[in-house]
C-alpha atoms as a PDB file:
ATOM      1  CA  UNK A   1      30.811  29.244  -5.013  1.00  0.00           C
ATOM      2  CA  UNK A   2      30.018  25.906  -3.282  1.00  0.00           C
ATOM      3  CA  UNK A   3      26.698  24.455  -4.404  1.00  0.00           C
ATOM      4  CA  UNK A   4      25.102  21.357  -3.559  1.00  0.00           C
ATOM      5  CA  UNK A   5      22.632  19.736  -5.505  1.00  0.00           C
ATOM      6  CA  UNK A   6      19.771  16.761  -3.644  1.00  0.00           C
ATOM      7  CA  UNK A   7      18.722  14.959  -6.921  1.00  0.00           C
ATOM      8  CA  UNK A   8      15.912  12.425  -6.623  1.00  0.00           C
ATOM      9  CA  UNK A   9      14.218   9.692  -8.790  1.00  0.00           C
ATOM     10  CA  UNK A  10      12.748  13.299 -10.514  1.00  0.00           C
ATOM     11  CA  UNK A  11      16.170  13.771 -11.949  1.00  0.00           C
ATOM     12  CA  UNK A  12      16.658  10.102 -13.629  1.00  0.00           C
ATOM     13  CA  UNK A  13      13.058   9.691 -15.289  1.00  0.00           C
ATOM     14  CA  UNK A  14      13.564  11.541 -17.974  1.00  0.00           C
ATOM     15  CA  UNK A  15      16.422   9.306 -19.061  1.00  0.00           C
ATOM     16  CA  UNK A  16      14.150   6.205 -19.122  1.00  0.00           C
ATOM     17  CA  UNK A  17      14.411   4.575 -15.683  1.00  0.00           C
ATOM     18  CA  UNK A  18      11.031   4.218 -13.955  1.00  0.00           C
ATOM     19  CA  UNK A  19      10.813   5.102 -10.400  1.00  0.00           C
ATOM     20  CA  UNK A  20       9.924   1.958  -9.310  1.00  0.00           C
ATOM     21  CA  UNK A  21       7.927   2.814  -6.789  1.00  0.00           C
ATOM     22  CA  UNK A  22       3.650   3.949  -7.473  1.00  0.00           C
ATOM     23  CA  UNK A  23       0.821   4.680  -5.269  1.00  0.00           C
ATOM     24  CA  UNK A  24       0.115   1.968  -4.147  1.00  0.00           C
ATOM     25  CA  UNK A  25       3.649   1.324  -2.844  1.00  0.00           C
ATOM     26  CA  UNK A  26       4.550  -1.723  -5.026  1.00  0.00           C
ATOM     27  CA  UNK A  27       8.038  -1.897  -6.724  1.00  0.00           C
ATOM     28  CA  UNK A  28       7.281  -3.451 -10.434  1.00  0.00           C
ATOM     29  CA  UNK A  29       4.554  -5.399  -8.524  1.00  0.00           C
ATOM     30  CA  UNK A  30       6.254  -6.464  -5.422  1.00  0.00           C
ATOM     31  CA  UNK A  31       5.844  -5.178  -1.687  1.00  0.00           C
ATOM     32  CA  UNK A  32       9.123  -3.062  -1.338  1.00  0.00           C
ATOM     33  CA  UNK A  33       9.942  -5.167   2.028  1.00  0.00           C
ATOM     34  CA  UNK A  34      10.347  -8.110   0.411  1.00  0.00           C
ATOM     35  CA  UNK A  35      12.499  -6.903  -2.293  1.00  0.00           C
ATOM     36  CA  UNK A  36      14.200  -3.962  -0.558  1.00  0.00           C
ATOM     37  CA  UNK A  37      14.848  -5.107   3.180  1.00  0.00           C
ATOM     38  CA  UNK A  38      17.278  -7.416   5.336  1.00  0.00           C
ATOM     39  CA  UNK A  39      14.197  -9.595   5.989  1.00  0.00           C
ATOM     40  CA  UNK A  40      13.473 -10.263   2.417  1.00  0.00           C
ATOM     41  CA  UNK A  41      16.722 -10.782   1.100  1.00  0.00           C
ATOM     42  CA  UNK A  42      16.817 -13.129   3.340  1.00  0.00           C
ATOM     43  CA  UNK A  43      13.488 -14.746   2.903  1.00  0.00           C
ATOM     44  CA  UNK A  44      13.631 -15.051  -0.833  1.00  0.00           C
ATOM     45  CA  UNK A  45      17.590 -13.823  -1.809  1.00  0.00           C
ATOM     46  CA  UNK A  46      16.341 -15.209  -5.648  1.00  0.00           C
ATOM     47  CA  UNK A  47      13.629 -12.721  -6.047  1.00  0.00           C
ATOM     48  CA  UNK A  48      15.611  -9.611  -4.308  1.00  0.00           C
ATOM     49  CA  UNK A  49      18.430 -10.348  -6.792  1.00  0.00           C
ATOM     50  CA  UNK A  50      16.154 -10.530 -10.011  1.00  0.00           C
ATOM     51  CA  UNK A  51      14.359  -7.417  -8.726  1.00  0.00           C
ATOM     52  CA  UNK A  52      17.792  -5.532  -9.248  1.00  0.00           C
ATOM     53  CA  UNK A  53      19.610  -8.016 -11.842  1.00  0.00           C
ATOM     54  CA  UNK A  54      16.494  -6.360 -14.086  1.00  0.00           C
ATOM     55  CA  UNK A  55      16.984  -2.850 -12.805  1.00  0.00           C
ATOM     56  CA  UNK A  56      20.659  -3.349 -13.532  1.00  0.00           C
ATOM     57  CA  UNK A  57      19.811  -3.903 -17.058  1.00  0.00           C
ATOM     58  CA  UNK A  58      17.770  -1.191 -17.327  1.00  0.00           C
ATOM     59  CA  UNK A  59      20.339   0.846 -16.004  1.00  0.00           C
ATOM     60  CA  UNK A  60      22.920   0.342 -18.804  1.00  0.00           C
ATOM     61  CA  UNK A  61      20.797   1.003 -21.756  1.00  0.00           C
ATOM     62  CA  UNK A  62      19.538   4.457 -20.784  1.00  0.00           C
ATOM     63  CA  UNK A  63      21.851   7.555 -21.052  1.00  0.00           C
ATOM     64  CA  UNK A  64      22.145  10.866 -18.607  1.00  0.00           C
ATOM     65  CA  UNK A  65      19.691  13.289 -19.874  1.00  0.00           C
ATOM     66  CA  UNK A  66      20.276  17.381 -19.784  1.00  0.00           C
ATOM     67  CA  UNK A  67      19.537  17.973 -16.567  1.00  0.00           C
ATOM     68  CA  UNK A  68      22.868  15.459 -15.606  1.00  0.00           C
ATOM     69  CA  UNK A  69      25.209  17.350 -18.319  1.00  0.00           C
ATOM     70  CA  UNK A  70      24.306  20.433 -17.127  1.00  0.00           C
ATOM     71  CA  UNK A  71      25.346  20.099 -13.579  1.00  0.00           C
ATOM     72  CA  UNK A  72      28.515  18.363 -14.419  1.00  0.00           C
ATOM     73  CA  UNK A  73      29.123  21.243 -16.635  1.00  0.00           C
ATOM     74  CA  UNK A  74      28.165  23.702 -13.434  1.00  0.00           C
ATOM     75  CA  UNK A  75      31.726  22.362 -12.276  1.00  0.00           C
ATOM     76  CA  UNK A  76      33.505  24.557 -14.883  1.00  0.00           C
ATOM     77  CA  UNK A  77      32.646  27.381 -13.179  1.00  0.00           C
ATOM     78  CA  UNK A  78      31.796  26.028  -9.148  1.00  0.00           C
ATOM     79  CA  UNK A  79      32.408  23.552  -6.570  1.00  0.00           C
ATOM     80  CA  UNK A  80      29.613  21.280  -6.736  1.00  0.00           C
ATOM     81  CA  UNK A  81      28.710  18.149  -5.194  1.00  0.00           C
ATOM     82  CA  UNK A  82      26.030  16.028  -6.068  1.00  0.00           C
ATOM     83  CA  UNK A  83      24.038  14.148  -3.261  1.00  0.00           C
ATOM     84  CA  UNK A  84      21.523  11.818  -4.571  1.00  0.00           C
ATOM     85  CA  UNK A  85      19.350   9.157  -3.480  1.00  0.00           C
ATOM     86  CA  UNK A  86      19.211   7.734  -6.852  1.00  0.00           C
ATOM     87  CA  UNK A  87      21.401   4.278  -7.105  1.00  0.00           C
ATOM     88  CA  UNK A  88      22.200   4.803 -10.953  1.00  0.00           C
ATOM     89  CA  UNK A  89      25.583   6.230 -11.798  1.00  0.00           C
ATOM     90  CA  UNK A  90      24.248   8.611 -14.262  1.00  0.00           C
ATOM     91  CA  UNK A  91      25.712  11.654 -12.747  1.00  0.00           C
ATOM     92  CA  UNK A  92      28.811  10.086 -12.923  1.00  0.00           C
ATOM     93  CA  UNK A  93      28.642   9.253 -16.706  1.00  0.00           C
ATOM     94  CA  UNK A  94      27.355  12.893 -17.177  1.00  0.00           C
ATOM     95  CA  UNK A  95      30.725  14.276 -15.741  1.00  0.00           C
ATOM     96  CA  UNK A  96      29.946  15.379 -12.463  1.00  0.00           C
ATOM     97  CA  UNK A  97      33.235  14.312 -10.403  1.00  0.00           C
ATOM     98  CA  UNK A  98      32.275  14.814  -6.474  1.00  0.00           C
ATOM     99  CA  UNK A  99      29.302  12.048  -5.998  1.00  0.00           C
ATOM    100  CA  UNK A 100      27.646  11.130  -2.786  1.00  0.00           C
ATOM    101  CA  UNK A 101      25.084   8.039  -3.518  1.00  0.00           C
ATOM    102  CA  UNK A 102      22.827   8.280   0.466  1.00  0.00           C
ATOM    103  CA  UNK A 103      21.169   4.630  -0.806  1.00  0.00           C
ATOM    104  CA  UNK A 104      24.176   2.958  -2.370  1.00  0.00           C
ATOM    105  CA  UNK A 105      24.710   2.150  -6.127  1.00  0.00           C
ATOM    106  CA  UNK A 106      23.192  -0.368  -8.073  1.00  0.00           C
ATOM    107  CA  UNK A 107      26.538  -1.161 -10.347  1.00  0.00           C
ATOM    108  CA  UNK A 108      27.912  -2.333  -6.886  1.00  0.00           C
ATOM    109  CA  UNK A 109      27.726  -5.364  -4.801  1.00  0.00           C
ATOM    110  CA  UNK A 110      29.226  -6.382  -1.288  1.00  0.00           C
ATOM    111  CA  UNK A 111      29.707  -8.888   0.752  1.00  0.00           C
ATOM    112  CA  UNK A 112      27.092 -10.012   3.493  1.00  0.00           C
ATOM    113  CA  UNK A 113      30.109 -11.270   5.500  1.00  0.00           C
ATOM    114  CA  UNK A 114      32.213  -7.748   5.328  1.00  0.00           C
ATOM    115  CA  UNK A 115      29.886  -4.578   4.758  1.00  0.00           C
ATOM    116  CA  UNK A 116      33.445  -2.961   3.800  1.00  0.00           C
ATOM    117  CA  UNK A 117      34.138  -5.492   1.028  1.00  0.00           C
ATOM    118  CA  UNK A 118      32.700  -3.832  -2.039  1.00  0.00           C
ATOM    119  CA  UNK A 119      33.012  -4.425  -5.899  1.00  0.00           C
ATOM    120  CA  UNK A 120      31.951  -3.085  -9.088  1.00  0.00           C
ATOM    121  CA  UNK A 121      29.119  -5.479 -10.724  1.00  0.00           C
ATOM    122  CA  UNK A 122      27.839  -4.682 -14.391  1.00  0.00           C
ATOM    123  CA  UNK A 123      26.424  -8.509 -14.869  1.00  0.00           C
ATOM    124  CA  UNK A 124      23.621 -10.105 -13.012  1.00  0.00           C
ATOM    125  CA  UNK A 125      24.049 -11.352  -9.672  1.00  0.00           C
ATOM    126  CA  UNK A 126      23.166 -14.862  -8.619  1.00  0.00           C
ATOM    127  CA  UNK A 127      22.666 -17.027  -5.733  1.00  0.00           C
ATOM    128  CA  UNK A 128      25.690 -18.759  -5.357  1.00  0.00           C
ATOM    129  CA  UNK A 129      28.204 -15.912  -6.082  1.00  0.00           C
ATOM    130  CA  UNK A 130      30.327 -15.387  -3.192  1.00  0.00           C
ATOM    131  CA  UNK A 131      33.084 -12.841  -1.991  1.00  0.00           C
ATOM    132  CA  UNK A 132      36.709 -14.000  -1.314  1.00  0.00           C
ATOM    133  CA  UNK A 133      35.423 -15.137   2.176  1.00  0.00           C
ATOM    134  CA  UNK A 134      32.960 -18.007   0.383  1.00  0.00           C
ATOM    135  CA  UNK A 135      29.804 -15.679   1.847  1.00  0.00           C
ATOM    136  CA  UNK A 136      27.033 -14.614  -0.825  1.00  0.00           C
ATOM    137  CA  UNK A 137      27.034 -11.360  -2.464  1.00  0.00           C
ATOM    138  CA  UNK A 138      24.508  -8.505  -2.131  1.00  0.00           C
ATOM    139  CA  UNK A 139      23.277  -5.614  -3.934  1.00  0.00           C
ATOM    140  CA  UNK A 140      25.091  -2.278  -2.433  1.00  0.00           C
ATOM    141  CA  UNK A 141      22.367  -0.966  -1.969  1.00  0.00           C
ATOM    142  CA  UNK A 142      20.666   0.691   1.477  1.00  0.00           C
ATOM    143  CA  UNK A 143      17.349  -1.521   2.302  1.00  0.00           C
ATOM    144  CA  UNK A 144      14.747  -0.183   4.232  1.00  0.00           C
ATOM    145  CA  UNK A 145      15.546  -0.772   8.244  1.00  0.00           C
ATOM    146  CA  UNK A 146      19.553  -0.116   7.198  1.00  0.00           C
ATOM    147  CA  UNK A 147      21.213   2.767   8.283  1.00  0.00           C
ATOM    148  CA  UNK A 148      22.355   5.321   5.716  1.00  0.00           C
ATOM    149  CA  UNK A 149      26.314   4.939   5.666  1.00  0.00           C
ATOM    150  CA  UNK A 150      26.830   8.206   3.883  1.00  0.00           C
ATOM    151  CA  UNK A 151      24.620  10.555   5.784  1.00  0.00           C
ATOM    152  CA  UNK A 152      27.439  11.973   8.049  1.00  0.00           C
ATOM    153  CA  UNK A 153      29.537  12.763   5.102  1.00  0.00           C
ATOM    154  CA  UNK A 154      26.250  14.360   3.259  1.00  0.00           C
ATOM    155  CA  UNK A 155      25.537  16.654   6.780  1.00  0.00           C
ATOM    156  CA  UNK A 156      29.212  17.694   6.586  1.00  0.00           C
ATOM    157  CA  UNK A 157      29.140  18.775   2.790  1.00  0.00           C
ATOM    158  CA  UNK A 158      25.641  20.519   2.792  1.00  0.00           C
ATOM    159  CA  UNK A 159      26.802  22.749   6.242  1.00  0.00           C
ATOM    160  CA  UNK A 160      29.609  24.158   3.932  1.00  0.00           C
ATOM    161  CA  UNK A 161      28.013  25.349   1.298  1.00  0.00           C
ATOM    162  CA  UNK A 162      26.250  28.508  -0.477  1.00  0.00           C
ATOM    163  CA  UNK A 163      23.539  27.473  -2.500  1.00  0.00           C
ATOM    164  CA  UNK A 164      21.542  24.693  -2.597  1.00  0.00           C
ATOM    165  CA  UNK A 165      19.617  22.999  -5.434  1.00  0.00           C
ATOM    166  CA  UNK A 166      17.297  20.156  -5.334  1.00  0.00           C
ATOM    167  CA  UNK A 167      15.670  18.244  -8.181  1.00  0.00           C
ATOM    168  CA  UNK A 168      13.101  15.704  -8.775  1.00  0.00           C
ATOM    169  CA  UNK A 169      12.304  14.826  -5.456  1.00  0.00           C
ATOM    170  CA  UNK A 170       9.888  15.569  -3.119  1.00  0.00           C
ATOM    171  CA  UNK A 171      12.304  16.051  -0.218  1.00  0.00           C
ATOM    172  CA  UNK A 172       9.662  14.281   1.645  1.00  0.00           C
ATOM    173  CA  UNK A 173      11.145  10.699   2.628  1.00  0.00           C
ATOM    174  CA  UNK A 174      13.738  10.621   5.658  1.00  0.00           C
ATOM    175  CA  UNK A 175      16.966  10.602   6.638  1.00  0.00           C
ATOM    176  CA  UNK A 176      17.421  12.649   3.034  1.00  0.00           C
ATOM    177  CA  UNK A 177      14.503  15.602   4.089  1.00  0.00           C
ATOM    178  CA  UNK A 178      16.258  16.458   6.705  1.00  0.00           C
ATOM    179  CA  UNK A 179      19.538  17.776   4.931  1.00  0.00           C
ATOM    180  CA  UNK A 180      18.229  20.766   4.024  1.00  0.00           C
ATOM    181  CA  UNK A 181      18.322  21.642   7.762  1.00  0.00           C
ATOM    182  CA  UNK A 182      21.617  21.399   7.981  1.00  0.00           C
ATOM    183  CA  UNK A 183      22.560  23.936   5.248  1.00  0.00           C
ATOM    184  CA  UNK A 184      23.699  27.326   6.027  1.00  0.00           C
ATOM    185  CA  UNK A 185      20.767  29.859   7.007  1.00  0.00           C
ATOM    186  CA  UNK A 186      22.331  32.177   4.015  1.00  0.00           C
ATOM    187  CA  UNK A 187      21.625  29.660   1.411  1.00  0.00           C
ATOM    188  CA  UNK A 188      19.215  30.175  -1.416  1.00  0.00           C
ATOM    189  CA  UNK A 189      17.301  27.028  -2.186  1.00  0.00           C
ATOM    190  CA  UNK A 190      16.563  26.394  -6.155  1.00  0.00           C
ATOM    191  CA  UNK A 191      13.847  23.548  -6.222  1.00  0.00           C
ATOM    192  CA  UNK A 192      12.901  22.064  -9.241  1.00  0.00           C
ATOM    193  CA  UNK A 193      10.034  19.139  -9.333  1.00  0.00           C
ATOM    194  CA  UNK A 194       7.105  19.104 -11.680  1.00  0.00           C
ATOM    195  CA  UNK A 195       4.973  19.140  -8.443  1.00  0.00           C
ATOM    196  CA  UNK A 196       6.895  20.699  -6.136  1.00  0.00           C
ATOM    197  CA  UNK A 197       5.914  19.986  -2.246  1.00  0.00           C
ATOM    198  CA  UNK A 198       7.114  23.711  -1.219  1.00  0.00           C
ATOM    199  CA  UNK A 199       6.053  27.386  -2.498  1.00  0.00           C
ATOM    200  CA  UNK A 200       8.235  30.145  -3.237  1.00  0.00           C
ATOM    201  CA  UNK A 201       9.440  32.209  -0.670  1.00  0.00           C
ATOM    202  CA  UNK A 202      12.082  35.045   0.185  1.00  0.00           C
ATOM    203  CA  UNK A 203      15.044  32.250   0.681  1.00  0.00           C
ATOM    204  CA  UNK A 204      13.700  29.672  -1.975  1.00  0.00           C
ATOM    205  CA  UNK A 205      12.886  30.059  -5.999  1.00  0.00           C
ATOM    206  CA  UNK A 206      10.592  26.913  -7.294  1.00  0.00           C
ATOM    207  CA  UNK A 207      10.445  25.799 -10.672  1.00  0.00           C
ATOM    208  CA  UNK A 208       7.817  23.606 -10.935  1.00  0.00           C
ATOM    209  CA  UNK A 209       9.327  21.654 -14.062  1.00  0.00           C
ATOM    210  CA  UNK A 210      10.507  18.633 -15.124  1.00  0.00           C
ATOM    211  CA  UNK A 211      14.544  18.274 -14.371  1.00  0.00           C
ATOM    212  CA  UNK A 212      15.614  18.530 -18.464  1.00  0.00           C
ATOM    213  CA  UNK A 213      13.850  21.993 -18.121  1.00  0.00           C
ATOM    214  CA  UNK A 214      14.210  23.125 -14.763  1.00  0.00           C
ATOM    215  CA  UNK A 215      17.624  22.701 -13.983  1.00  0.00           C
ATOM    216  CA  UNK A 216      18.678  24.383 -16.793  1.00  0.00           C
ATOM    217  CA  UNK A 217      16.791  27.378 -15.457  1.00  0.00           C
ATOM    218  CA  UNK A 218      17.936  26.922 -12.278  1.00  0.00           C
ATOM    219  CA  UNK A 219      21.542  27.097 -13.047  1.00  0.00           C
ATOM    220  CA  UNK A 220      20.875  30.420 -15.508  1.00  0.00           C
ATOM    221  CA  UNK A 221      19.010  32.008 -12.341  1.00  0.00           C
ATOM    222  CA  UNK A 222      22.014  30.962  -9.446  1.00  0.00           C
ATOM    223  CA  UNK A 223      24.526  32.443 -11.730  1.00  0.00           C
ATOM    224  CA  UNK A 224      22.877  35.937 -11.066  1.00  0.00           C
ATOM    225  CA  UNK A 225      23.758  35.769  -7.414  1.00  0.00           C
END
C-alpha cells in the first residue's frame, strides 16, 4: 500500500522545537518578512542568519519523538513517503527513507549565486561565508514570495497513492493545502491535529490528538483497510 503522510510544525513540537510562529504573526519576536523573505535577507542578511543560526541549534539538541519512529517504522510493512513542510530533518533521523522537505531544510545552505549549489551546514552561518563562486551563502530554506521547488515532485507522489495521512498541521497555508486535491478520489484521509480544521466524514477519520498519540492510532486504524 502506498501512503503518504503531510506532517506539519504539529508533528515536530512535541520533540521540543517551537513553531516559531504565534498569533500575532511574529517569529521569536520578529516580523516573518524580515527574517523569512528575499527582501529581508537582503535588508539585514545578519539578523536573517542569527534567526536560523539559533534555530539550527535548537535543531540538534532535540530528538524525533514517537510520532517520527512510528512512521519510519510504517515502511516495514508500506511504501511511504513523507511530505513535510517542516525544515528539521527529524524524519530522517527517525528512519523514514523517502523525504520530500516543500520549504527546504534548515541543516542546508546554498549559494545566492547558483540556487543549484547546495551543501550540508551543521555550524552557524555568517556573513562573509561564501560558495566556491566567492558569493554569500544562504539558508536553504523557501522564504515567503519564493516559489516552492519541490511542489511538482509532491503533486506527482500524492496522485499515486492510497491513503493519505496528515499530522500537525492545519492544512490551511498554501501551496501545501492544496495537495490533498491532488490525491486519488479513493483515498481515505487519517488527520491527526489537536485542533483539527476538518470533521469526520465518510472519506476522512480525525483524531483530534497530539502527533505522539494520534499517529500511533492512525497507523493501528489504516492497517484495518
Amino acid at each position: 500500500m502506498k501512503i503518504a503522510v503531510l506532517t506539519g510544525a504539529g508533528m515536530s513540537a512535541e520533540s521540543g522545537l517551537k513553531t516559531f510562529r504565534d498569533s500575532n504573526g511574529l517569529w521569536e519576536g520578529h516580523d516573518v518578512m524580515k527574517v523569512a523573505s528575499p527582501q529581508g535577507f537582503a535588508n539585514d542578511p545578519g539578523l536573517v542568519l542569527d534567526f536560523y543560526n539559533q534555530r539550527r541549534r535548537q535543531l540538534l539538541q532535540v530528538e524525533p519523538n514517537v510520532a517520527h519512529i512510528a512512521l519510519s517504522e510504517l515502511e516495514k510493512e508500506h511504501e511511504v513517503v513523507i511530505i513535510t513542510q517542516n525544515v528539521d530533518d527529524l524524519h530522517e533521523r527517525a528512519g523514514s527513507n523517502h523525504v520530500v522537505h516543500l520549504h527546504g531544510e534548515l541543516l542546508k545552505v546554498r549559494s545566492t549565486f547558483d540556487e543549484s549549489l547546495i551543501m550540508d551546514w551543521r555550524n552557524d552561518l555568517n556573513v562573509g561565508d561564501l560558495c566556491e563562486y566567492k558569493h554569500q551563502l544562504r539558508p536553504h530554506i523557501v522564504w515567503f514570495g519564493e516559489a516552492v521547488p519541490m511542489m511538482d515532485t509532491a503533486i506527482q507522489l500524492i496522485s499515486e497513492i492510497d491513503v493519505v495521512m496528515i499530522v500537525g498541521t492545519s492544512m490551511q497555508v498554501y501551496p501545501a493545502a492544496g495537495l490533498i486535491q491532488y490525491a486519488p478520489l479513493h483515498a481515505p484521509v487519517y488527520f491527526v491535529d489537536p485542533n483539527p480544521s476538518i470533521s469526520s466524514s465518510e472519506r476522512i477519520t480525525v483524531f483530534a490528538e497530539k502527533a505522539t498519540t494520534g499517529v500511533p492510532k492512525a497507523i493501528t486504524a489504516l492497517k484495518t483497510i
